[in-house]
C-alpha atoms as a PDB file:
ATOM      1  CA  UNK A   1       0.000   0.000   0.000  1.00  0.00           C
ATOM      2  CA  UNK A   2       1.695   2.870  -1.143  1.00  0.00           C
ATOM      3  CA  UNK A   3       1.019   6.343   1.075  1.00  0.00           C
ATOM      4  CA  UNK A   4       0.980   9.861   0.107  1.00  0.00           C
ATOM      5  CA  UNK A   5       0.096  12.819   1.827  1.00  0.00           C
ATOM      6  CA  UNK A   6      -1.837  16.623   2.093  1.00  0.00           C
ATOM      7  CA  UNK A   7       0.035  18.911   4.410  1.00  0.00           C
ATOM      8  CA  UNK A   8      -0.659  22.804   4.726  1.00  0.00           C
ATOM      9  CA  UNK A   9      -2.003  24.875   7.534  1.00  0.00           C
ATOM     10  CA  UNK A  10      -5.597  24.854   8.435  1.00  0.00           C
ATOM     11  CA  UNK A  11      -7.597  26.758   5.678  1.00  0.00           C
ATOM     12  CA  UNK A  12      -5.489  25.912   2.980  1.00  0.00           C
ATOM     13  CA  UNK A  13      -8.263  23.854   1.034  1.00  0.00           C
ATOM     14  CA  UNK A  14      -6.541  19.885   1.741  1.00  0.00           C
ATOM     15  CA  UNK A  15     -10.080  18.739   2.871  1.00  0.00           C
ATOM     16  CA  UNK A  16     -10.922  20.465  -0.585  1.00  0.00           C
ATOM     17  CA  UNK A  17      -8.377  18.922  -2.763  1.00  0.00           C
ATOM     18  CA  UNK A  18      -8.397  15.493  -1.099  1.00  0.00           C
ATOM     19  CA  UNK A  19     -12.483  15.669  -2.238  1.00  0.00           C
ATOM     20  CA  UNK A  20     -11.698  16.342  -5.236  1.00  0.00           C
ATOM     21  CA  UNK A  21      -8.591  14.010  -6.029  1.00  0.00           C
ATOM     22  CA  UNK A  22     -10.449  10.629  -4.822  1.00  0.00           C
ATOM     23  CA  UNK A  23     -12.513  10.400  -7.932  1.00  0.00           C
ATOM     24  CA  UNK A  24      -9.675  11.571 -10.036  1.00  0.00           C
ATOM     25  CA  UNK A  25      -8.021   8.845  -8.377  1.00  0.00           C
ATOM     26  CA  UNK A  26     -10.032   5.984  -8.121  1.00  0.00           C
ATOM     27  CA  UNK A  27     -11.658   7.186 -12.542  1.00  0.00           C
ATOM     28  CA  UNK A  28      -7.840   6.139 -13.167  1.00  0.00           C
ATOM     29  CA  UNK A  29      -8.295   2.606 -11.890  1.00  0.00           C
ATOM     30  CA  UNK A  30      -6.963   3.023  -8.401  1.00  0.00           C
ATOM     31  CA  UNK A  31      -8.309   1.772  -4.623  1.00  0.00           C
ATOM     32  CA  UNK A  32      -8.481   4.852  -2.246  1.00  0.00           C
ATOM     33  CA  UNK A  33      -8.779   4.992   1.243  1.00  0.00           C
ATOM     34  CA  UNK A  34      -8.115   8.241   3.915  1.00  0.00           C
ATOM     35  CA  UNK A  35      -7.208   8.703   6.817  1.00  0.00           C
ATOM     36  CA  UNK A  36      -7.247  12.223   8.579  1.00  0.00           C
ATOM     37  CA  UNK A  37      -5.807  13.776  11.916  1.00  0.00           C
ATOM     38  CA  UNK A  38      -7.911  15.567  13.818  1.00  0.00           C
ATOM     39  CA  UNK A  39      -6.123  17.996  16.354  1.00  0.00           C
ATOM     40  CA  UNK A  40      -9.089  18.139  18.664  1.00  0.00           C
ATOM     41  CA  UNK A  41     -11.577  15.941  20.343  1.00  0.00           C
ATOM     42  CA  UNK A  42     -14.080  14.713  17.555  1.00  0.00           C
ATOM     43  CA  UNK A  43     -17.039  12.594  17.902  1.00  0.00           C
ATOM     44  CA  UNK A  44     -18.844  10.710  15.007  1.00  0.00           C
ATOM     45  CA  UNK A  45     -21.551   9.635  17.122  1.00  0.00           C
ATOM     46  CA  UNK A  46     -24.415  11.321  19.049  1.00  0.00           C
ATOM     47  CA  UNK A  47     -25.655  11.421  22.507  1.00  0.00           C
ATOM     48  CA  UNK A  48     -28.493   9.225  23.335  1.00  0.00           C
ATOM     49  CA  UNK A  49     -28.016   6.736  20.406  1.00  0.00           C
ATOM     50  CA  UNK A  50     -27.134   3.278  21.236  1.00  0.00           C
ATOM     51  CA  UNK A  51     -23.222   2.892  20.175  1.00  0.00           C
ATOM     52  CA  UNK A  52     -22.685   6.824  22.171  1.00  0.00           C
ATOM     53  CA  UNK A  53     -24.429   4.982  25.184  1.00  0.00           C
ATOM     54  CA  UNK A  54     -21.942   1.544  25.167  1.00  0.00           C
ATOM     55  CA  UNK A  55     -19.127   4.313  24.856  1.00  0.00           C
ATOM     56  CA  UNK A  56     -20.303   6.231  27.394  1.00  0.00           C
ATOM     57  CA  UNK A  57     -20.789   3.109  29.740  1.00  0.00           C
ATOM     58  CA  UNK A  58     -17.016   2.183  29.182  1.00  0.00           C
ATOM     59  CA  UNK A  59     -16.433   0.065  26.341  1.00  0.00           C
ATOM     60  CA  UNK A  60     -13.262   0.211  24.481  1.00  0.00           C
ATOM     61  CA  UNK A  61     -14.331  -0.196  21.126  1.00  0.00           C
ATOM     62  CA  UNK A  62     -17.952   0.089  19.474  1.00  0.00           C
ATOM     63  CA  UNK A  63     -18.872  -1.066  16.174  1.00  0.00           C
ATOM     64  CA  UNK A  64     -21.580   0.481  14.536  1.00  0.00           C
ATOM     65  CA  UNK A  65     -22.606  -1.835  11.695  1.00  0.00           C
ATOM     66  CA  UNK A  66     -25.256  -2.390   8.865  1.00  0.00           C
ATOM     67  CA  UNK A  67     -25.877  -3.801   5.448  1.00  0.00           C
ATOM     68  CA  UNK A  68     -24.022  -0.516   3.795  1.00  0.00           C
ATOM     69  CA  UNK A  69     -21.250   0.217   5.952  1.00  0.00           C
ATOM     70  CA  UNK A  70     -19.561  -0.523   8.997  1.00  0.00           C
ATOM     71  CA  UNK A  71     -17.403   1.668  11.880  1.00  0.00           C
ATOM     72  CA  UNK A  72     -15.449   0.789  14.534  1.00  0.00           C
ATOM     73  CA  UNK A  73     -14.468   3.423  17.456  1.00  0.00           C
ATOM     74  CA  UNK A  74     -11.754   3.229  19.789  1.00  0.00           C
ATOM     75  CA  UNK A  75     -11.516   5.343  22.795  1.00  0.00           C
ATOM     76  CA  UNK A  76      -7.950   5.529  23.776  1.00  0.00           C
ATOM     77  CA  UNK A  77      -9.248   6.290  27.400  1.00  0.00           C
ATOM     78  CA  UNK A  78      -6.243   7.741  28.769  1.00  0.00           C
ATOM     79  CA  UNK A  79      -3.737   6.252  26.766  1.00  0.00           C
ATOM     80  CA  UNK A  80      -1.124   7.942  24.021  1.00  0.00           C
ATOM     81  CA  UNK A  81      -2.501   8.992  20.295  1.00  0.00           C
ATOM     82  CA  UNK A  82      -1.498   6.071  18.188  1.00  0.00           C
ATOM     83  CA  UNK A  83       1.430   7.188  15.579  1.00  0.00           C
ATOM     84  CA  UNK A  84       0.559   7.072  11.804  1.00  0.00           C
ATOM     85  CA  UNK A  85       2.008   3.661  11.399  1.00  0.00           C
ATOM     86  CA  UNK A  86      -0.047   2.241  14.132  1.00  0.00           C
ATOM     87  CA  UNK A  87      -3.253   4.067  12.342  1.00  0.00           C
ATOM     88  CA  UNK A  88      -2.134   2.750   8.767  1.00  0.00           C
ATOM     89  CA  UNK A  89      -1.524  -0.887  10.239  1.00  0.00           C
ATOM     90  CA  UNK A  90      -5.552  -0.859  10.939  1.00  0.00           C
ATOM     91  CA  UNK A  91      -6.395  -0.129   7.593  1.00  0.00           C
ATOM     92  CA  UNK A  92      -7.393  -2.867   5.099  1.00  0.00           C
ATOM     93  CA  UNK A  93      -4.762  -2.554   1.754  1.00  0.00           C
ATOM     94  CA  UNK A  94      -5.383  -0.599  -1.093  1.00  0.00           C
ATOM     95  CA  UNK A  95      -3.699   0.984  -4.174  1.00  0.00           C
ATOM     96  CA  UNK A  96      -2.773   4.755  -2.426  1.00  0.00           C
ATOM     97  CA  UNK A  97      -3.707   5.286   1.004  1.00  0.00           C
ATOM     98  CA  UNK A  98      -4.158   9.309   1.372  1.00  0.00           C
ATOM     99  CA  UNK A  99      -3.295  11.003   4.518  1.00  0.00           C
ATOM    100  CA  UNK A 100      -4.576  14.490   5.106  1.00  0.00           C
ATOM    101  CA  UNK A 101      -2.397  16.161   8.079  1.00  0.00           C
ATOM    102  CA  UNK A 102       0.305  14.513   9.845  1.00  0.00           C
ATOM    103  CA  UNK A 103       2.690  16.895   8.567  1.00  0.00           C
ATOM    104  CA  UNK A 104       5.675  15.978  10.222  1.00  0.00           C
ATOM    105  CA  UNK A 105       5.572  12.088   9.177  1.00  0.00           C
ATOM    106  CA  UNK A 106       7.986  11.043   6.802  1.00  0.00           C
ATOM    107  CA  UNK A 107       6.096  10.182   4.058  1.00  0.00           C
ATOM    108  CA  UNK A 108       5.718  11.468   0.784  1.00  0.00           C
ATOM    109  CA  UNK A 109       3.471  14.675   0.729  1.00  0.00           C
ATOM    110  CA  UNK A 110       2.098  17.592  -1.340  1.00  0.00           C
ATOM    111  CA  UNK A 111       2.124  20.737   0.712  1.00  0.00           C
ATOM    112  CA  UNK A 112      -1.704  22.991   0.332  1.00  0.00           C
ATOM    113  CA  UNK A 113      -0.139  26.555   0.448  1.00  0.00           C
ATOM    114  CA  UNK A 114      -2.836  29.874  -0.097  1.00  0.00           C
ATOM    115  CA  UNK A 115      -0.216  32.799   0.210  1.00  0.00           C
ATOM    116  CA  UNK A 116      -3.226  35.057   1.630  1.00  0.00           C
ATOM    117  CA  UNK A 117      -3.814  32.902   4.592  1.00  0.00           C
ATOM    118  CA  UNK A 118      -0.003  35.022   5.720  1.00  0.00           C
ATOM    119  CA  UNK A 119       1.432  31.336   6.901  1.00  0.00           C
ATOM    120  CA  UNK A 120       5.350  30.165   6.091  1.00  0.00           C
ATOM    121  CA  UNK A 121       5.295  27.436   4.049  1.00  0.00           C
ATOM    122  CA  UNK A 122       6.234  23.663   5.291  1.00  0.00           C
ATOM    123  CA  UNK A 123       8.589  22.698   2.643  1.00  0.00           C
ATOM    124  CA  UNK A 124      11.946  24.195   3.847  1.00  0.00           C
ATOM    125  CA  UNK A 125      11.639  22.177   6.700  1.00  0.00           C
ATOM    126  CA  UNK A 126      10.729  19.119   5.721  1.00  0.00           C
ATOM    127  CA  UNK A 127      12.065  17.129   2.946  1.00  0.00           C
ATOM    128  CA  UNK A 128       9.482  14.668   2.562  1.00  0.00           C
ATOM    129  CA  UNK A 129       7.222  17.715   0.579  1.00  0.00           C
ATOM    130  CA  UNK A 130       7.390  16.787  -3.267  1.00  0.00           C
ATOM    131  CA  UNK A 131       5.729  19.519  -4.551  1.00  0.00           C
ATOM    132  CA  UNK A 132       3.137  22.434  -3.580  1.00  0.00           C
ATOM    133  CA  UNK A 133      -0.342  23.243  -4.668  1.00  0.00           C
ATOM    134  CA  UNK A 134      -1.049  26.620  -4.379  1.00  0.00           C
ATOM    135  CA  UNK A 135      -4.165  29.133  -5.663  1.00  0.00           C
ATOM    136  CA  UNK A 136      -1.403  31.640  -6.275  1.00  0.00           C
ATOM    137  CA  UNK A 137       2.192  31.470  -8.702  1.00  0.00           C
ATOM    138  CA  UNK A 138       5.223  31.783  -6.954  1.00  0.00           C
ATOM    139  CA  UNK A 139       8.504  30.793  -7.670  1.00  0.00           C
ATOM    140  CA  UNK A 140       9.529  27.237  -5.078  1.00  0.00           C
ATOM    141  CA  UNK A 141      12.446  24.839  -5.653  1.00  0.00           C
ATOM    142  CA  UNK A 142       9.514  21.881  -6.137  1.00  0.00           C
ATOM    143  CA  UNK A 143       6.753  21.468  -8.554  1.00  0.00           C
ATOM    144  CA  UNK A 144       4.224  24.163  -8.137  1.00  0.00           C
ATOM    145  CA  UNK A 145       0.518  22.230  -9.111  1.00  0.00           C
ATOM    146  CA  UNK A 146      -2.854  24.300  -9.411  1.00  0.00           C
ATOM    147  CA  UNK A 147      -4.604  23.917  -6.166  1.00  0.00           C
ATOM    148  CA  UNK A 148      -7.980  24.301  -8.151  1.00  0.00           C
ATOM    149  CA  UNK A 149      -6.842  21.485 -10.523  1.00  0.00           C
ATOM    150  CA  UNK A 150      -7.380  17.951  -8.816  1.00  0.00           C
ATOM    151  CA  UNK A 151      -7.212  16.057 -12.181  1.00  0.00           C
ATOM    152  CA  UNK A 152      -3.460  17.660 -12.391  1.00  0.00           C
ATOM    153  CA  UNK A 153      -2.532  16.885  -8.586  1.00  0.00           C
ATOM    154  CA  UNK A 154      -3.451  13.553  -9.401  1.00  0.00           C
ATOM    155  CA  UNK A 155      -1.656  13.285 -12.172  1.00  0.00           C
ATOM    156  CA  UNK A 156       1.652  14.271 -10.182  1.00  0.00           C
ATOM    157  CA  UNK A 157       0.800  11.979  -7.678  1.00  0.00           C
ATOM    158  CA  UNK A 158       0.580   8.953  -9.943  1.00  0.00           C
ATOM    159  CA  UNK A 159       3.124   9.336 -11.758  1.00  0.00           C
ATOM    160  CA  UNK A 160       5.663  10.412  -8.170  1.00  0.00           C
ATOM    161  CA  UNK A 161       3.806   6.866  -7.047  1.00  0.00           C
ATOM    162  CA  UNK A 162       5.096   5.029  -9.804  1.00  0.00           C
ATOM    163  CA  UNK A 163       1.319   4.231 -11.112  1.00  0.00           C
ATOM    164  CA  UNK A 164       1.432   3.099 -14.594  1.00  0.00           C
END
């Protein structure tokens, strides 16, 4: 399974991109699967249905199941966030697993700059950026990709990958 990665600062548009590069992705022939990192306490359930209750009564993990879809949630209850590789190891294998955030993994990634947001970009510190996407022209040392163009990011991405 072969991992690449969205990095920019909040606001940049990666939750953007990443919606629109799936379907780019998976139209060329490719299995896609996400995962994202949330830096604050999220919930996808709701108080007062069933699977919030079971979590709320103590249980480790609840799985929420049905005849379209299935999830599983794990409260860590205490104990430390689980690194990238422990997240990736509980995913089932695909083509390109994407990973939106997790900036400072070492893993291939394309850095989501927007030059009016005022933010420095990632890239001079870390060497696993391959290229940036940006709404705005500027000159970079990397590949500088439309951020409005997924069908080009996903171009770059395949063909950085490897995917023939």
């Amino acid at each position: 399974m072969r991992i690449f990665g969205l990095a920019g600062w909040s606001g940049s548009g990666k939750t953007t991109l990443l919606a629109g590069l799936i379907p780019e992705l998976v139209a060329r022939g490719l299995s896609v699967s996400t995962i994202k990192h949330a830096h604050h306490e999220f919930d996808i359930d709701r108080p007062g249905k069933d699977s919030w209750r079971h979590r709320q009564a103590g249980a480790t993990e609840v799985m929420v199941a049905s005849a379209r879809r299935w999830a599983l949630m794990h409260e860590l209850r205490g104990l430390p966030e689980p690194s990238l590789d422990e997240l990736v190891a509980q995913m089932s294998p695909v083509d390109l697993l994407l990973v939106e955030g997790f900036k400072r993994q070492p893993h291939p990634k394309l850095e989501v700059h927007r030059p009016s947001l005022g933010k420095p970009l990632i890239y001079p510190d870390d060497p696993h950026v391959v290229a940036i996407a940006s709404d705005e022209p500027f000159a970079a040392p990397l590949p500088l990709l439309p951020l409005g163009d997924a069908g080009a990011v996903a171009a770059f991405i395949t063909d950085h990958l490897g995917f023939g």
